[in-house]
C-alpha atoms as a PDB file:
ATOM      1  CA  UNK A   1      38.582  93.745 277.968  1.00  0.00           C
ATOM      2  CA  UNK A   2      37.558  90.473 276.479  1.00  0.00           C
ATOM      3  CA  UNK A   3      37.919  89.044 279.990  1.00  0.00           C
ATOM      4  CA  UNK A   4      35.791  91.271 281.995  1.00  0.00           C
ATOM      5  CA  UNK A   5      32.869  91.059 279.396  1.00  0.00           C
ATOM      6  CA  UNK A   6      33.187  87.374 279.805  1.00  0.00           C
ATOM      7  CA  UNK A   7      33.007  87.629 283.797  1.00  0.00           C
ATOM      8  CA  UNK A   8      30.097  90.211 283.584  1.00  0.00           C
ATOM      9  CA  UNK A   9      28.284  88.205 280.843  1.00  0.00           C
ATOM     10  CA  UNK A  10      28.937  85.156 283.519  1.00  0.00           C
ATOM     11  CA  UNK A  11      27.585  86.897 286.135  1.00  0.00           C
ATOM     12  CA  UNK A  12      24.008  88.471 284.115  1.00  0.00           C
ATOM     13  CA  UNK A  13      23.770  84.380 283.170  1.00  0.00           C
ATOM     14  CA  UNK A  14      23.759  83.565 286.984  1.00  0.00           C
ATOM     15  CA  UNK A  15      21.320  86.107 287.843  1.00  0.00           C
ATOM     16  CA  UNK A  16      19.246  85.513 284.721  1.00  0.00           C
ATOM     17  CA  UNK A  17      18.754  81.969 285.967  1.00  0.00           C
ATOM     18  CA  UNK A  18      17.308  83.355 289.423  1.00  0.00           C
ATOM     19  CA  UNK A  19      14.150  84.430 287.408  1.00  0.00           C
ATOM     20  CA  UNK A  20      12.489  81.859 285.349  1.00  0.00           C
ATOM     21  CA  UNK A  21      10.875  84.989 283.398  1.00  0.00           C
ATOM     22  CA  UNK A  22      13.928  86.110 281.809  1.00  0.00           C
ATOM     23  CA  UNK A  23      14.880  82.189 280.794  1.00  0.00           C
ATOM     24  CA  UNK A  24      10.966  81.578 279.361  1.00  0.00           C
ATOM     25  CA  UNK A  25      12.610  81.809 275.806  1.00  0.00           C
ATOM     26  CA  UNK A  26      15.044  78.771 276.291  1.00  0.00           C
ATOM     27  CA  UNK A  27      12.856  75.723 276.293  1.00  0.00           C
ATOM     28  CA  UNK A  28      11.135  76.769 272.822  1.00  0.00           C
ATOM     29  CA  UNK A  29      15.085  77.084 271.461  1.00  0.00           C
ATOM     30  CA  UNK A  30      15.567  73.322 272.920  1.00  0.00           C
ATOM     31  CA  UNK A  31      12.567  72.202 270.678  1.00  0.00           C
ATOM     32  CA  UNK A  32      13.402  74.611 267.507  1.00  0.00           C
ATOM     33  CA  UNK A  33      16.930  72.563 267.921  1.00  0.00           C
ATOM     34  CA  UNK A  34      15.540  69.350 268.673  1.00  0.00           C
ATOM     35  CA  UNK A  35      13.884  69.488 264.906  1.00  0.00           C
ATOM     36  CA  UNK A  36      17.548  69.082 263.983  1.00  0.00           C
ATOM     37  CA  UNK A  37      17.941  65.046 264.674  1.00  0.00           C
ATOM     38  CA  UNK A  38      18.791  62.641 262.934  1.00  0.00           C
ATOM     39  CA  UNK A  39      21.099  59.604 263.472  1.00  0.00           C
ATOM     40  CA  UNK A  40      23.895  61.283 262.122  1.00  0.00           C
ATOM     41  CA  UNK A  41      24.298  63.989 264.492  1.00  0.00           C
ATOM     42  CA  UNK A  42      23.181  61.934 267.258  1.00  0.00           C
ATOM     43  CA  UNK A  43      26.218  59.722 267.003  1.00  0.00           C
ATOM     44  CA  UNK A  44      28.068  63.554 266.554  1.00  0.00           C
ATOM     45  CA  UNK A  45      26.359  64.984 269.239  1.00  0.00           C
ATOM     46  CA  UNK A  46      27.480  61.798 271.749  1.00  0.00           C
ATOM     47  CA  UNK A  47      30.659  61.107 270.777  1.00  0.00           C
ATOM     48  CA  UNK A  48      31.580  65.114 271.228  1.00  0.00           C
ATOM     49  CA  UNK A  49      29.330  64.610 274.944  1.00  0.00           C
ATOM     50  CA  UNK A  50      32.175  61.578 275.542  1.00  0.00           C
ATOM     51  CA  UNK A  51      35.473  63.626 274.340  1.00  0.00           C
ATOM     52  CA  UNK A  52      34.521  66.729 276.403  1.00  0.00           C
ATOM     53  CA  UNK A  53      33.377  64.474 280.183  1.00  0.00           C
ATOM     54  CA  UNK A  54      36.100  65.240 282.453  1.00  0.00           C
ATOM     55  CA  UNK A  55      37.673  61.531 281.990  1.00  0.00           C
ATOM     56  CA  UNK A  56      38.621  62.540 278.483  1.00  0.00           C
ATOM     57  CA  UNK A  57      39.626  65.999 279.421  1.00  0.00           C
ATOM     58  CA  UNK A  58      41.801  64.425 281.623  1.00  0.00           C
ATOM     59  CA  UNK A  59      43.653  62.327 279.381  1.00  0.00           C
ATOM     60  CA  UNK A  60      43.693  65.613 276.514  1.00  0.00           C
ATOM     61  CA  UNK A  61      45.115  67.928 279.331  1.00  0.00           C
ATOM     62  CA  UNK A  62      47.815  65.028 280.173  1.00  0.00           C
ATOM     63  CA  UNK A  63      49.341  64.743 276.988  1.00  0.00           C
ATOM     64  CA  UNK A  64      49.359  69.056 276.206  1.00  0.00           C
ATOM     65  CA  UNK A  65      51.176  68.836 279.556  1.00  0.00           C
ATOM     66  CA  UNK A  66      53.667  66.145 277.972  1.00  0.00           C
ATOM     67  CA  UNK A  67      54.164  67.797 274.979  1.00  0.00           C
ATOM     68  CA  UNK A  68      55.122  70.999 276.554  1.00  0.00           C
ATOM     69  CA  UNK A  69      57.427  69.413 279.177  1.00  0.00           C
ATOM     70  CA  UNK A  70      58.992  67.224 275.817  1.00  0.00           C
ATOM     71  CA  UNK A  71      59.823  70.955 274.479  1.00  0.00           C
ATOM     72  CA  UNK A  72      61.109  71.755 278.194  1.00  0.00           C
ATOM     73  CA  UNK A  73      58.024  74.143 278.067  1.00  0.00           C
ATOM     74  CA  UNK A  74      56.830  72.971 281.930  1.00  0.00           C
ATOM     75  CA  UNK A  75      55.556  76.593 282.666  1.00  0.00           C
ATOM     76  CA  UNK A  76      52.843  75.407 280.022  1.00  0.00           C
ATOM     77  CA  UNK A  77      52.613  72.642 281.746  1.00  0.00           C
ATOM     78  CA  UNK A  78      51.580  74.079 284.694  1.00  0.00           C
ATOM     79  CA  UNK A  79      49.080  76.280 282.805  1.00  0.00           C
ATOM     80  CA  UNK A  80      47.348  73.602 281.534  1.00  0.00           C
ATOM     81  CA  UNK A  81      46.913  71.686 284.727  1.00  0.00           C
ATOM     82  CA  UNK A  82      45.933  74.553 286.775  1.00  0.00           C
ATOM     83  CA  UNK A  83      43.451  76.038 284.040  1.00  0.00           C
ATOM     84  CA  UNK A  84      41.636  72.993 283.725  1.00  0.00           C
ATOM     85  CA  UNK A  85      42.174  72.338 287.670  1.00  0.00           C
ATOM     86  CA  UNK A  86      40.434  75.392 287.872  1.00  0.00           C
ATOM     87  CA  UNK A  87      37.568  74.989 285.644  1.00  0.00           C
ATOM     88  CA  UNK A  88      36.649  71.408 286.825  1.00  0.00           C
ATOM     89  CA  UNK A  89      36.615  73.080 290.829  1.00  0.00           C
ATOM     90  CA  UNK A  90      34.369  76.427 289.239  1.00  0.00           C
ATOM     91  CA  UNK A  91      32.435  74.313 287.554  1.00  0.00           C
ATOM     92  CA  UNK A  92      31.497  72.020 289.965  1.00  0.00           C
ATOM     93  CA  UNK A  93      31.177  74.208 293.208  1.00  0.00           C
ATOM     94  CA  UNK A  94      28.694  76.440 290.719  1.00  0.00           C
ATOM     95  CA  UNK A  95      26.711  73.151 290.319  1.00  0.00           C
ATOM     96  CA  UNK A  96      26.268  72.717 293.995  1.00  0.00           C
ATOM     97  CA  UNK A  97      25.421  76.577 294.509  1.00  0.00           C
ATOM     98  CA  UNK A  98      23.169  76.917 291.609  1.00  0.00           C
ATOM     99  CA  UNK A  99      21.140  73.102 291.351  1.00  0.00           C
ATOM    100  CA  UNK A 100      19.830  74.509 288.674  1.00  0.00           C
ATOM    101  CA  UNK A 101      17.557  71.451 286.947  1.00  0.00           C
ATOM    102  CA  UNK A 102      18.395  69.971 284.090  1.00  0.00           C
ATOM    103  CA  UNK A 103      16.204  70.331 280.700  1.00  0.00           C
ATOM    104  CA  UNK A 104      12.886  67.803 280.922  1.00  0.00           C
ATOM    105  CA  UNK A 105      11.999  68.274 277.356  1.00  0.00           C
ATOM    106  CA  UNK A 106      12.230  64.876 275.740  1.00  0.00           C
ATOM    107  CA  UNK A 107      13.636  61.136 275.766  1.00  0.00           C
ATOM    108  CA  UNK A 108      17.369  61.446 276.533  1.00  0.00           C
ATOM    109  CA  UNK A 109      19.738  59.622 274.192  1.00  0.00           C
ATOM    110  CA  UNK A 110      22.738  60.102 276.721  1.00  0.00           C
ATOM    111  CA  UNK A 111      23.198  59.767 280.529  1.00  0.00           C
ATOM    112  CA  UNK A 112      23.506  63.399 282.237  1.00  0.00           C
ATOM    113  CA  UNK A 113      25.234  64.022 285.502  1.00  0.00           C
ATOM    114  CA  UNK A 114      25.169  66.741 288.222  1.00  0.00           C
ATOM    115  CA  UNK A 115      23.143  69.712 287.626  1.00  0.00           C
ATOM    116  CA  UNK A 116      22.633  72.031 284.534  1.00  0.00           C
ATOM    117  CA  UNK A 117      24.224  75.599 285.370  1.00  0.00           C
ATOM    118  CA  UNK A 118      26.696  75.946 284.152  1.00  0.00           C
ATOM    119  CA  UNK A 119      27.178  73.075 280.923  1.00  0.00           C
ATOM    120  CA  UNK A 120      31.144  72.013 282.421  1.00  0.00           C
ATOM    121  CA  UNK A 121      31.441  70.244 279.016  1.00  0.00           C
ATOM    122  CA  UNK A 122      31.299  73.926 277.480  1.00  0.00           C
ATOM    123  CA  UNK A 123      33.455  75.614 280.164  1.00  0.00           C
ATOM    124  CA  UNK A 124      36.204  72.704 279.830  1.00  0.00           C
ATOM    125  CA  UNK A 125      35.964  73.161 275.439  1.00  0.00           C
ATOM    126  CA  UNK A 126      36.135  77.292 275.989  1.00  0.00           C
ATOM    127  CA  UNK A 127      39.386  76.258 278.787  1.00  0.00           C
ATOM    128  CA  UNK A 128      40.859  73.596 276.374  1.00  0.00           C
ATOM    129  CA  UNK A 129      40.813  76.374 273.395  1.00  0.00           C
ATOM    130  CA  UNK A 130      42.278  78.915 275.738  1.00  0.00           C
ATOM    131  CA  UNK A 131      45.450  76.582 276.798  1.00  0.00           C
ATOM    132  CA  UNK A 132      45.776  75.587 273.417  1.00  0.00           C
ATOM    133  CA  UNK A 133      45.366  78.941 272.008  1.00  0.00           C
ATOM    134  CA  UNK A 134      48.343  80.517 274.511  1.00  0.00           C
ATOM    135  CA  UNK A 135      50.647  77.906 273.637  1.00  0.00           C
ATOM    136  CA  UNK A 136      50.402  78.494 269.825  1.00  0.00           C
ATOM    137  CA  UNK A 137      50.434  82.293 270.075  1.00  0.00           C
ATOM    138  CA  UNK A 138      53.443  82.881 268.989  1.00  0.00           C
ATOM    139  CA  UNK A 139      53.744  80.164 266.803  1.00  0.00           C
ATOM    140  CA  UNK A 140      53.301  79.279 262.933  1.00  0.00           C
ATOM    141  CA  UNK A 141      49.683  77.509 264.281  1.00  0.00           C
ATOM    142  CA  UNK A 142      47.844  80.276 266.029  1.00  0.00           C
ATOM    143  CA  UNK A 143      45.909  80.900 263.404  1.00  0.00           C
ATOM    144  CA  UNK A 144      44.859  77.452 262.606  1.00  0.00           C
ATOM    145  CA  UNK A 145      44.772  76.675 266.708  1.00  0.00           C
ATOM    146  CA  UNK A 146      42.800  79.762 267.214  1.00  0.00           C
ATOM    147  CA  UNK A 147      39.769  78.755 264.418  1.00  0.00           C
ATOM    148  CA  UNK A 148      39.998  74.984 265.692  1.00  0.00           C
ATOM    149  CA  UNK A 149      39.292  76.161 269.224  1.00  0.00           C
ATOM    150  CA  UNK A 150      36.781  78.005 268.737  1.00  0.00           C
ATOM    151  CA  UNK A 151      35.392  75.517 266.379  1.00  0.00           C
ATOM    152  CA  UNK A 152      35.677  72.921 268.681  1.00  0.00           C
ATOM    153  CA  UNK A 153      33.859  75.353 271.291  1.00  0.00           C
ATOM    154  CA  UNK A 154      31.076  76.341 269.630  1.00  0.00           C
ATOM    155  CA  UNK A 155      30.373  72.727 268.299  1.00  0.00           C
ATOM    156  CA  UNK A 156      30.632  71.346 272.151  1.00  0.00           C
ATOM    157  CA  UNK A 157      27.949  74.328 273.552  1.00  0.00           C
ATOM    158  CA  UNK A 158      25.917  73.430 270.338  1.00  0.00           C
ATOM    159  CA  UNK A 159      25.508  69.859 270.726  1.00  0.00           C
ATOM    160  CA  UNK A 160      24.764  70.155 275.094  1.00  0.00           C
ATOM    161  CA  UNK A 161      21.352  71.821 273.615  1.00  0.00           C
ATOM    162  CA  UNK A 162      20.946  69.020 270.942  1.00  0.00           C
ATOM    163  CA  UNK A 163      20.952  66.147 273.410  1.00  0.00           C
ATOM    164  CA  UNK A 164      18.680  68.644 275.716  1.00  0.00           C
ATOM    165  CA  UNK A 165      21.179  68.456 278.427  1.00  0.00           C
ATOM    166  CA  UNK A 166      21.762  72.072 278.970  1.00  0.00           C
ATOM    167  CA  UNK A 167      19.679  75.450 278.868  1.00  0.00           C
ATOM    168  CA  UNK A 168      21.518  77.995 276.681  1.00  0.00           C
ATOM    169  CA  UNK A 169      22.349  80.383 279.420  1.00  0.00           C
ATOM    170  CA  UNK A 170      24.175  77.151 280.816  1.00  0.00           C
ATOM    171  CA  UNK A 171      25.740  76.808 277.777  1.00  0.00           C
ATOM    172  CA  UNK A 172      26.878  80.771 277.337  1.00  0.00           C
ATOM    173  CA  UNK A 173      27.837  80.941 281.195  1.00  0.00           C
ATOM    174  CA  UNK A 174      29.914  78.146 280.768  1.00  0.00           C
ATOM    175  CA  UNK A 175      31.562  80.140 277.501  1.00  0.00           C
ATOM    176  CA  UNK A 176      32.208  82.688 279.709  1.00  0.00           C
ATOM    177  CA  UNK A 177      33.097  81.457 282.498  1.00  0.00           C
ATOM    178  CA  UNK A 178      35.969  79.569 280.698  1.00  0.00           C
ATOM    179  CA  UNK A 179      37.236  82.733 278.861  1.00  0.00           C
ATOM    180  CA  UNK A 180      37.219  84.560 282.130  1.00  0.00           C
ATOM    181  CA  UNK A 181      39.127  82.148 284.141  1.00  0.00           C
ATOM    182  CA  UNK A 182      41.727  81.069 281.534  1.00  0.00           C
ATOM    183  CA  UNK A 183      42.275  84.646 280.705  1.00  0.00           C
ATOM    184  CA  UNK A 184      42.271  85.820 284.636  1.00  0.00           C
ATOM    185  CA  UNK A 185      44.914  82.764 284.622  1.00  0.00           C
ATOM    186  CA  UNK A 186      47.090  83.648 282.208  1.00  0.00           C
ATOM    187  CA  UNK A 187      47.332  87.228 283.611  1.00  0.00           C
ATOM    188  CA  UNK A 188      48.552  86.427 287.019  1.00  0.00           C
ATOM    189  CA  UNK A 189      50.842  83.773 284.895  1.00  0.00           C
ATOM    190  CA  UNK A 190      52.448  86.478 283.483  1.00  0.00           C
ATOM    191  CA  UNK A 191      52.368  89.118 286.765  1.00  0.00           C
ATOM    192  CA  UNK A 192      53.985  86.805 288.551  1.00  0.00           C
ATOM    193  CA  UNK A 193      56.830  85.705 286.226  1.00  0.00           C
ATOM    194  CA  UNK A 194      55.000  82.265 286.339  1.00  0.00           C
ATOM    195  CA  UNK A 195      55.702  81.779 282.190  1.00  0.00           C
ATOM    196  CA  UNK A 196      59.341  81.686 281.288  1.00  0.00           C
ATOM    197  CA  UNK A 197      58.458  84.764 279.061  1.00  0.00           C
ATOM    198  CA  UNK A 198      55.409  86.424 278.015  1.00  0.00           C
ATOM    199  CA  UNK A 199      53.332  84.304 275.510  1.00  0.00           C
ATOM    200  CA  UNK A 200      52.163  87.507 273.672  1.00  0.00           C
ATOM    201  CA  UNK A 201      55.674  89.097 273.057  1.00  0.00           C
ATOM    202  CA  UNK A 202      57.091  88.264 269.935  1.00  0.00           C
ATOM    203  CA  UNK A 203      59.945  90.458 270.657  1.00  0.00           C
ATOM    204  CA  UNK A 204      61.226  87.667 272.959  1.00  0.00           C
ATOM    205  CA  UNK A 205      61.692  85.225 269.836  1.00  0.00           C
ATOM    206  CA  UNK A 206      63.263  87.965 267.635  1.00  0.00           C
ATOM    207  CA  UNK A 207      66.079  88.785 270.326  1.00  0.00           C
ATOM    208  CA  UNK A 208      66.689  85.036 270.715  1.00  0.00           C
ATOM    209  CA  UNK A 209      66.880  84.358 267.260  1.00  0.00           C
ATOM    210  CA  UNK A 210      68.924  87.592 266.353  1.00  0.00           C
ATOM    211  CA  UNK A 211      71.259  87.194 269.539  1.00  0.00           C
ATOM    212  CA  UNK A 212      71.786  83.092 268.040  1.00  0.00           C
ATOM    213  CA  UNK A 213      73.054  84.245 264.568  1.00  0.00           C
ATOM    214  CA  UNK A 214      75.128  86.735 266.546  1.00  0.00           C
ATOM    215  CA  UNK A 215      76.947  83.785 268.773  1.00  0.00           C
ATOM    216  CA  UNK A 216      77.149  81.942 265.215  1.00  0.00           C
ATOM    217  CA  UNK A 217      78.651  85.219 263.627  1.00  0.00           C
ATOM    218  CA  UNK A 218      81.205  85.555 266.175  1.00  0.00           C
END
């Protein structure tokens, strides 16, 4: 359900940006935030604008993808490559099809590249908490993986519309966007036997743990 609210929420964005009178609201956000500066955020605001660029993405999604191959986990591994894959190919084709402008509100503290629909730096956070998020599920650290993800999302879509690089319907379609694709992703994952077992069963962890203490018993 989550999923298909995400897509359709994706898809209103993309047609709300065909009619500048239903995105009128946006630029007086971008100067209600702007009121927010000060040097302390701005160095915030950058250095989250240089961990979520695709360079650094690259380097995050490289060692989630050694860690999981360490744990002989490489079904994860493939998750993460082909989620952010994914979301760096979406991301950029919807640039292309959309050339939506960027923000021209005020002096830019940061260098922007390609155009503004939708912000890739949120749709890469919203993919990075998703891959994280499946691989802790069943794990003592979902719940702390879970609230840093979403954290970490919210703090990356945030700080776009501080350094006025993104509208926030870029922003929110890039959200959704990456919760629609990492969750479409995961599904087929599991439909087609992709993971070694289904990240969302616990079961699976019971009946390996209860059938070890039976081979010990015996």
């Amino acid at each position: 359900m989550v999923v298909v609210l995400a897509g359709i929420l994706f898809i209103l964005s993309a047609i709300a940006v065909q009619y500048p009178a239903l995105t009128q609201w946006e630029t007086g956000l971008l100067w209600h935030v702007h009121t927010w500066h000060n040097p302390m955020l701005d160095q915030l605001a950058l250095l989250l604008a240089y961990l979520g660029g695709m360079p650094a993405m690259i380097i995050i999604t490289l060692l989630i993808s050694l860690v999981a191959f360490c744990k002989n986990r490489t079904d994860f591994s493939w998750f993460a490559w082909v989620a952010f894959g994914g979301a760096v190919s979406m991301g950029w084709l919807c640039k292309a099809g959309f050339s939506r402008l960027r923000p021209a509100v005020w002096e830019q503290i940061a260098p922007f590249y390609g155009d503004s629909f939708p912000s890739n730096h949120s749709l890469y956070a919203m993919t990075l908490a998703a891959i994280l998020g499946v691989m802790a599920f069943n794990t003592p650290w979902r719940a702390v993986v879970l609230f840093f993800g979403a954290v970490w999302s919210m703090a990356m879509g945030l700080s776009r519309l501080y350094l006025g690089a993104h509208f926030p319907t870029d922003v929110l379609a890039g959200w959704s966007l990456g919760i629609a694709w990492s969750g479409l992703l995961c599904w087929l994952f599991i439909h087609f036997n992709f993971f070694r077992f289904d990240p969302f069963q616990p079961d699976h962890f019971q009946h390996r743990a209860s059938n070890s203490a039976g081979n010990h018993e015996v």
